[in-house]
Protein backbone atom coordinates (compact mmCIF):
# COMPACT_ATOMS: atom_id res chain seq x y z
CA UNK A 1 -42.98 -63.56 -22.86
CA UNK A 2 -41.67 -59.85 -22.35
CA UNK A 3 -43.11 -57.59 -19.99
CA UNK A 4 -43.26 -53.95 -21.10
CA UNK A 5 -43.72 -50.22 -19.38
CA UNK A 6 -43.89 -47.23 -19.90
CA UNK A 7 -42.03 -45.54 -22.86
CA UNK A 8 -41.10 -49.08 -23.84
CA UNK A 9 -41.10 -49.95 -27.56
CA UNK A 10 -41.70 -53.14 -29.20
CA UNK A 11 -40.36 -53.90 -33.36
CA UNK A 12 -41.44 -57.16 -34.21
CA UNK A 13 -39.45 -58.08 -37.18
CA UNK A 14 -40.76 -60.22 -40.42
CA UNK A 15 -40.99 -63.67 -39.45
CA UNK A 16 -41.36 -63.09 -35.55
CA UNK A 17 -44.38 -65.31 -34.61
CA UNK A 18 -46.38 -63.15 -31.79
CA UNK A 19 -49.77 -62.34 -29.70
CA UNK A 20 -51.20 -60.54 -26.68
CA UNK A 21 -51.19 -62.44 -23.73
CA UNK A 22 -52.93 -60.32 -21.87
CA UNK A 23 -52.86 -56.06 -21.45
CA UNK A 24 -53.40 -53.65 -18.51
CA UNK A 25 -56.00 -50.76 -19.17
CA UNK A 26 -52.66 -47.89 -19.28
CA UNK A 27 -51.06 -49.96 -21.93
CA UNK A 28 -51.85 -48.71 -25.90
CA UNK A 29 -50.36 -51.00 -28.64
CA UNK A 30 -49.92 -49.61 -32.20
CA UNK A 31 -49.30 -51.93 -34.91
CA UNK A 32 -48.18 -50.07 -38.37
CA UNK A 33 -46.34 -51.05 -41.10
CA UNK A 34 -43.59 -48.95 -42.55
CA UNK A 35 -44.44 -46.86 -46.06
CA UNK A 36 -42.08 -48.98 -48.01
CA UNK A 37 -43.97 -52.27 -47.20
CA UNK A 38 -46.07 -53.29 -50.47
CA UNK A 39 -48.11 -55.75 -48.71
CA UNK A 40 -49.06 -57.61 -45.62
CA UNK A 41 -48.29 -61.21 -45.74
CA UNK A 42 -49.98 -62.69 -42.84
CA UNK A 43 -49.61 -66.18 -42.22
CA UNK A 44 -50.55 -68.65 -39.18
CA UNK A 45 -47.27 -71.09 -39.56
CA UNK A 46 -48.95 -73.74 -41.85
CA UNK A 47 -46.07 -75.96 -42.63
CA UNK A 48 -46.84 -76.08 -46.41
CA UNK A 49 -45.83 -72.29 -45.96
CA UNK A 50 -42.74 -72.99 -44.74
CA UNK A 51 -40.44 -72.07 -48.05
CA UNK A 52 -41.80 -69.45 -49.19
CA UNK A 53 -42.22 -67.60 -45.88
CA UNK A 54 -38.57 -68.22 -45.12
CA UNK A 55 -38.05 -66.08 -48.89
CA UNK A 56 -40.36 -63.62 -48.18
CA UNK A 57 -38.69 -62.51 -44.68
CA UNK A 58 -35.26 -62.63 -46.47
CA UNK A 59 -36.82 -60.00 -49.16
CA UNK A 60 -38.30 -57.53 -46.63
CA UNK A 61 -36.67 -54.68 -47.00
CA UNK A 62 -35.24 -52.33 -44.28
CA UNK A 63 -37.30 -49.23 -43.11
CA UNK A 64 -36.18 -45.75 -43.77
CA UNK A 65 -35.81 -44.73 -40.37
CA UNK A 66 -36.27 -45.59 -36.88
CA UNK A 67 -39.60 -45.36 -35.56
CA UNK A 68 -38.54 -43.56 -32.28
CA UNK A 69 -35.31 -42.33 -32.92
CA UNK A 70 -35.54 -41.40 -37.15
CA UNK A 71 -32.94 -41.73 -39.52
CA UNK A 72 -29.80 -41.56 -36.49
CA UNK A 73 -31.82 -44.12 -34.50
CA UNK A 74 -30.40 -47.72 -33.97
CA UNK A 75 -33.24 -49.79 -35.86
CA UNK A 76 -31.93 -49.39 -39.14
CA UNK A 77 -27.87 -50.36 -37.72
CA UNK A 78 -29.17 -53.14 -36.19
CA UNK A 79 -31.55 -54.87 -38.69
CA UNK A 80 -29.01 -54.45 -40.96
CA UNK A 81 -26.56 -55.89 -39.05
């Protein structure tokens, strides 16, 4: 469980299983997907999913820029890495 505040910012990468567990009234969450993502393959971790989920995340390809920070920011460095 992570705790966030103010100016944090959360990237939840492909495959990263996660939920709200609860929300104070000054906290806004955004969920977007970058432009080069050609659909949204949601899944709920059936295990007859298993194999192809584990190809799908492996195919997901890095964003353009960071979200925050743009095309200098550390996202792209570090997913990459």
């Amino acid at each position: 469980m992570l705790t966030v505040r103010a100016g944090d910012v959360v990237v939840v990468p492909a495959g990263v299983g996660h939920c709200n567990e609860g929300k104070t009234a000054d906290l806004l969450i955004v969920g977007a997907y970058p432009d080069n993502t050609e659909r949204r393959d949601l899944r709920r971790g059936k295990a007859a999913e298993h194999d192809e989920v584990v190809r799908n995340i492996a195919a997901v390809k890095l964003p353009p820029a960071d979200p925050v920070d743009g095309a200098a920011g550390p996202l792209v460095r570090i997913w990459g890495g």
